[in-house]
C-alpha atoms as a PDB file:
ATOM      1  CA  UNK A   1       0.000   0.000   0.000  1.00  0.00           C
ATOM      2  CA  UNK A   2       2.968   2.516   0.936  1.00  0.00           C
ATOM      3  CA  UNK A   3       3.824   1.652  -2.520  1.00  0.00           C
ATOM      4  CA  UNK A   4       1.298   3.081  -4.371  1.00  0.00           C
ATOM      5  CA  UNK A   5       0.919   5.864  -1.819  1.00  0.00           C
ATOM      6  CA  UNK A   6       4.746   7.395  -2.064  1.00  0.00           C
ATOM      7  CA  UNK A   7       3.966   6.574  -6.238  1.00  0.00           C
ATOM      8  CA  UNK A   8       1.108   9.010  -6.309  1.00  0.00           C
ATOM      9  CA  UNK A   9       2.384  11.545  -4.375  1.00  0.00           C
ATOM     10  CA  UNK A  10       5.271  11.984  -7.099  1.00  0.00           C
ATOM     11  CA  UNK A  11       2.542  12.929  -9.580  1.00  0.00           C
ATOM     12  CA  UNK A  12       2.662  16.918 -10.501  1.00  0.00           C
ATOM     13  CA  UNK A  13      -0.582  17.746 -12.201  1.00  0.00           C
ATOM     14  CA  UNK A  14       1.242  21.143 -12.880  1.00  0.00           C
ATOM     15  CA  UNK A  15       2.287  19.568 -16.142  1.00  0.00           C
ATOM     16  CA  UNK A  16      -1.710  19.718 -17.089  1.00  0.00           C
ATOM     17  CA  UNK A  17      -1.863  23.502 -16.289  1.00  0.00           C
ATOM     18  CA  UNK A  18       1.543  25.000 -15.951  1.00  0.00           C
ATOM     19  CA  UNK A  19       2.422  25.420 -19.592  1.00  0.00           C
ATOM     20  CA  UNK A  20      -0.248  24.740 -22.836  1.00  0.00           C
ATOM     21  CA  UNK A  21       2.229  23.782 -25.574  1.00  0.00           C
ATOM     22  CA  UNK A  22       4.111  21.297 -23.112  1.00  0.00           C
ATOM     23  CA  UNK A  23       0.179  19.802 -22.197  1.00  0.00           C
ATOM     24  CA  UNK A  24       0.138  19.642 -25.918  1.00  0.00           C
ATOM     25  CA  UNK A  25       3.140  17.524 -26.235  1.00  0.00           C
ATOM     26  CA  UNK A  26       2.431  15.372 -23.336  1.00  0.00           C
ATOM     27  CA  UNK A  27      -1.109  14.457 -23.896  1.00  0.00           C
ATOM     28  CA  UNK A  28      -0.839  12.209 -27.282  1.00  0.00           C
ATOM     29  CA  UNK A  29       1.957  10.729 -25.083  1.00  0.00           C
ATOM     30  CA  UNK A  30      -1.042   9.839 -22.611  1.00  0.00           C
ATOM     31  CA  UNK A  31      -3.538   9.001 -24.954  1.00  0.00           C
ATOM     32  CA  UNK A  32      -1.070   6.520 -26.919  1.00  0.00           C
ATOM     33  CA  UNK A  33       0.478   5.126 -23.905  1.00  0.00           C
ATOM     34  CA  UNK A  34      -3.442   4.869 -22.491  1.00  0.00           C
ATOM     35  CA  UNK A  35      -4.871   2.694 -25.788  1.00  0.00           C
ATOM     36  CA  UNK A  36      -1.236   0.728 -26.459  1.00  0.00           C
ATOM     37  CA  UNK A  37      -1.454  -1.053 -22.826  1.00  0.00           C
ATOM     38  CA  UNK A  38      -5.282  -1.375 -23.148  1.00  0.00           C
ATOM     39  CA  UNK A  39      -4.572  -3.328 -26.782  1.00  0.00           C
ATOM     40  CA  UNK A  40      -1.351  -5.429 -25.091  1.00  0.00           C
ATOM     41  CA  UNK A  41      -3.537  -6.430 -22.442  1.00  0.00           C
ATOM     42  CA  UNK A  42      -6.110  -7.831 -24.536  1.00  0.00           C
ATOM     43  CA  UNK A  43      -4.472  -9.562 -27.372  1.00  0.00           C
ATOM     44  CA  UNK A  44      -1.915 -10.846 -24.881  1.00  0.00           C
ATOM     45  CA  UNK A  45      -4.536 -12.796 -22.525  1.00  0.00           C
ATOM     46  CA  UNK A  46      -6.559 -13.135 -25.373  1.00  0.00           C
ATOM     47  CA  UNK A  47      -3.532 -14.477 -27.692  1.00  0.00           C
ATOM     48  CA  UNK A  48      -2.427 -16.446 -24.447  1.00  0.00           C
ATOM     49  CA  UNK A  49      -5.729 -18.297 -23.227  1.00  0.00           C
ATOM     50  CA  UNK A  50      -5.427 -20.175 -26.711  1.00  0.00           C
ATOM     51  CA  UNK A  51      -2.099 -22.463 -24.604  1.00  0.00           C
ATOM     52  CA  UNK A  52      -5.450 -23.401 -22.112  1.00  0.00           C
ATOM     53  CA  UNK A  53      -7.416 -26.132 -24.142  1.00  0.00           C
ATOM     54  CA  UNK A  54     -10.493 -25.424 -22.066  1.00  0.00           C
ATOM     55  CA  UNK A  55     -10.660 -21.807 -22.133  1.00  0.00           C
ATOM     56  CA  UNK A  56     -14.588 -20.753 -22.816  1.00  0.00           C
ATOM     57  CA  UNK A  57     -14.350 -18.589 -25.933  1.00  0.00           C
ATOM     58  CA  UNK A  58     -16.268 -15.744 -23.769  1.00  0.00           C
ATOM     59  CA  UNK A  59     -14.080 -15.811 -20.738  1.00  0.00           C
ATOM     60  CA  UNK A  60     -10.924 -15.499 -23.867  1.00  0.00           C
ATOM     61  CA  UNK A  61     -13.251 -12.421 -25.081  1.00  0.00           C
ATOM     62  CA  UNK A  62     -13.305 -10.510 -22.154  1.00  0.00           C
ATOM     63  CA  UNK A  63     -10.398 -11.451 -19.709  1.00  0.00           C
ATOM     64  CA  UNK A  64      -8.133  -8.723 -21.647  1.00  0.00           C
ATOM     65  CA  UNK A  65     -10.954  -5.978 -20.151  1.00  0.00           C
ATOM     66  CA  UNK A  66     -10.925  -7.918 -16.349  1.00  0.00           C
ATOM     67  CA  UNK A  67      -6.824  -6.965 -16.272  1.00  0.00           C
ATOM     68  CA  UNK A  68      -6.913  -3.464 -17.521  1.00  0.00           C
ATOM     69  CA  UNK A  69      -6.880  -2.290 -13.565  1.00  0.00           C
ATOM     70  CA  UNK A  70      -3.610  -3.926 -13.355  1.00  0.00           C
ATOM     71  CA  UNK A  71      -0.775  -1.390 -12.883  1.00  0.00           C
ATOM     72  CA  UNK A  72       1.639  -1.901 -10.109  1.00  0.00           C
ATOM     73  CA  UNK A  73       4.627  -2.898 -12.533  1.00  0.00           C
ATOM     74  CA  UNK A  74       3.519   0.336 -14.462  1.00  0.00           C
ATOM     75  CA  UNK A  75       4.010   2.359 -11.456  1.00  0.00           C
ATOM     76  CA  UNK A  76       7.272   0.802 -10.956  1.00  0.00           C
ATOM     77  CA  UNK A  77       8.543   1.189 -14.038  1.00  0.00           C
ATOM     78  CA  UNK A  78       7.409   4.819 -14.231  1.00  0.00           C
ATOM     79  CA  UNK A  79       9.327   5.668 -10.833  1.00  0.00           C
ATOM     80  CA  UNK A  80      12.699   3.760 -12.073  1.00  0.00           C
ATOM     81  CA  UNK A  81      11.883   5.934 -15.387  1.00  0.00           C
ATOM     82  CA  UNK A  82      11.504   9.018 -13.098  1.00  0.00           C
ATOM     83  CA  UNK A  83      14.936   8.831 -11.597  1.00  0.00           C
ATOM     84  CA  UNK A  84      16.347   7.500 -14.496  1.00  0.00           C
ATOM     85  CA  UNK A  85      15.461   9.955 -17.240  1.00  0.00           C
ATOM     86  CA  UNK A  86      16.943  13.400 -15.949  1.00  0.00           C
ATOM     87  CA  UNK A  87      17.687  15.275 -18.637  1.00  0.00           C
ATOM     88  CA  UNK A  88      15.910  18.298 -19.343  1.00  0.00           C
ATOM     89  CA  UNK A  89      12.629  18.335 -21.144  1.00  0.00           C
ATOM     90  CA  UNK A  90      10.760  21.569 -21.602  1.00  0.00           C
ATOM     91  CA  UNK A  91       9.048  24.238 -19.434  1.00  0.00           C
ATOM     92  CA  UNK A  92      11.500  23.103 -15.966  1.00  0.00           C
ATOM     93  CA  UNK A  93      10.405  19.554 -16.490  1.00  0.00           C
ATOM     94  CA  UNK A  94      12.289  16.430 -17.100  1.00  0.00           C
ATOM     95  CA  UNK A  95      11.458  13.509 -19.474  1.00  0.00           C
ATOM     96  CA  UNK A  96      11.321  11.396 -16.324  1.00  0.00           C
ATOM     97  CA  UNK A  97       8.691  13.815 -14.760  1.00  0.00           C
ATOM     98  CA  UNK A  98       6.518  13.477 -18.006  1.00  0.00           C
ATOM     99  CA  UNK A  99       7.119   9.831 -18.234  1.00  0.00           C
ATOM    100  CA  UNK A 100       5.803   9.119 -14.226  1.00  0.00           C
ATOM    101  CA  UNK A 101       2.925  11.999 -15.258  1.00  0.00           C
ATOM    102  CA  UNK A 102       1.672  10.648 -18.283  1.00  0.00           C
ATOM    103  CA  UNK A 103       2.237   6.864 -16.518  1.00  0.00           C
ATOM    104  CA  UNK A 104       0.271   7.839 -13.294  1.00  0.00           C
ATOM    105  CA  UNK A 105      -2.484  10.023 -14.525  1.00  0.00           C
ATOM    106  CA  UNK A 106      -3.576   6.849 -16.638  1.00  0.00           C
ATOM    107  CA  UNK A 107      -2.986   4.121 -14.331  1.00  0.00           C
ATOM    108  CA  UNK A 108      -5.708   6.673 -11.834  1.00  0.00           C
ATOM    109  CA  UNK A 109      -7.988   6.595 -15.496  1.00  0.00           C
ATOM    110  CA  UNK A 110      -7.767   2.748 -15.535  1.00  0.00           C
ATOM    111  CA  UNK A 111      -8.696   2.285 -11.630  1.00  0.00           C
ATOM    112  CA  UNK A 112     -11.586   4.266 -12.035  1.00  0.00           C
ATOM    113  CA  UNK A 113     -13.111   2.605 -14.899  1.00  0.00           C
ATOM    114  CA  UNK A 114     -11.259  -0.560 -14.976  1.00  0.00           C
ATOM    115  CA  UNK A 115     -13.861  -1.406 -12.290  1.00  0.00           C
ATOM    116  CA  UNK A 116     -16.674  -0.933 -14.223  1.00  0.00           C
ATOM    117  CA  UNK A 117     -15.193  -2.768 -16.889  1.00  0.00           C
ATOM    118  CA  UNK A 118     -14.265  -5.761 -14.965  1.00  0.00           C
ATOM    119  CA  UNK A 119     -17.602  -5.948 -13.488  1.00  0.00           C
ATOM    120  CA  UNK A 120     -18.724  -5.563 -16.748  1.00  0.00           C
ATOM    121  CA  UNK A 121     -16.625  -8.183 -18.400  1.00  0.00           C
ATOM    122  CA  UNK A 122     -17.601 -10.810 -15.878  1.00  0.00           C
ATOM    123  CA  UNK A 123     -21.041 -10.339 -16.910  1.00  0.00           C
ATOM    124  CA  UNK A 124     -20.917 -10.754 -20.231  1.00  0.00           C
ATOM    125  CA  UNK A 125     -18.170 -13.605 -19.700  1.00  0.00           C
ATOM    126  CA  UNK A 126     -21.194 -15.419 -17.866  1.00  0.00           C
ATOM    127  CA  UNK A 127     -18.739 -15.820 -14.420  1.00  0.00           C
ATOM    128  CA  UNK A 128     -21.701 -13.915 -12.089  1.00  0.00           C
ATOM    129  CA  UNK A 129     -24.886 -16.179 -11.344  1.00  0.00           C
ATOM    130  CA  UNK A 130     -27.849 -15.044 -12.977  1.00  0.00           C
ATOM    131  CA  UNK A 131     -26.177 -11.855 -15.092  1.00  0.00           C
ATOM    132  CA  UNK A 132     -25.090 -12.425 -18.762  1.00  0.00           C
ATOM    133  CA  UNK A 133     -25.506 -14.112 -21.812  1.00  0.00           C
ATOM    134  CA  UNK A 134     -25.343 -17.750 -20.301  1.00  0.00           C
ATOM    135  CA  UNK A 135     -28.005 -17.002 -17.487  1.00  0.00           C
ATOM    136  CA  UNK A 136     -30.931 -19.160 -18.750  1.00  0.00           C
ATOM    137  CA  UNK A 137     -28.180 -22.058 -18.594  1.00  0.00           C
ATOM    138  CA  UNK A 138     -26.939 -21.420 -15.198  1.00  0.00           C
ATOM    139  CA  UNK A 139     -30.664 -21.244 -13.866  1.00  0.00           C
ATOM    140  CA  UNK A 140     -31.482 -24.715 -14.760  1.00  0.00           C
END
């Protein structure tokens, strides 16, 4: 927990506000960063449940969605990137300060509606009694 506590109190939302053309610069770093892990995550458990010989096609469908909250290597990585990366970037920032920024701002997106997804992915996955596309099966 102290982990992920120290982690997010290294994140300086001044980047956001602090300078427009550096927000420029740093949010398509976001949004790629964002929709690259979201599309590893996927086709990786989805590429990877085809080594389990059993694995119902919907829970391969939708387990990419049920990891997407996932992030505690990310936030490592982004803290070794912090220290590592100290050369100077623009505006009095360094590329390790938009690295853990960018890094941090979208592991809080995924927590907040990775949760939703999950929830919804076990649904339509059929894994919660009585919810999903399976539920007239499960009732019998």
């Amino acid at each position: 927990m102290m982990f992920f506590l120290i982690s997010g109190a290294e994140l300086d939302m001044s980047i956001y506000y602090r300078d427009p053309a550096l927000l420029l610069m740093f949010l398509p770093l976001a949004i790629l960063y964002f929709f690259m892990r979201s599309l590893g995550k996927w086709a990786g458990a989805y590429l990877g449940s085809f080594s389990e010989k059993n694995c119902d096609p919907m829970i391969r469908k939708y387990l990419g969605l049920m990891l997407l909250p996932q992030a505690g290597v990310a936030i490592g990585l982004a803290t070794t990137s912090g220290q590592q990366l100290t050369a100077p970037f623009a505006g009095g920032y360094s590329y390790g300060d938009i690295v853990v920024c960018a890094i941090l701002s979208t592991t809080i997106l995924y927590n907040i509606i990775g949760a939703f997804l999950t929830k919804e992915a076990l649904i339509r996955a059929g894994q919660i009694d009585g919810m999903g596309p399976n539920r007239e099966k499960r009732k019998e």
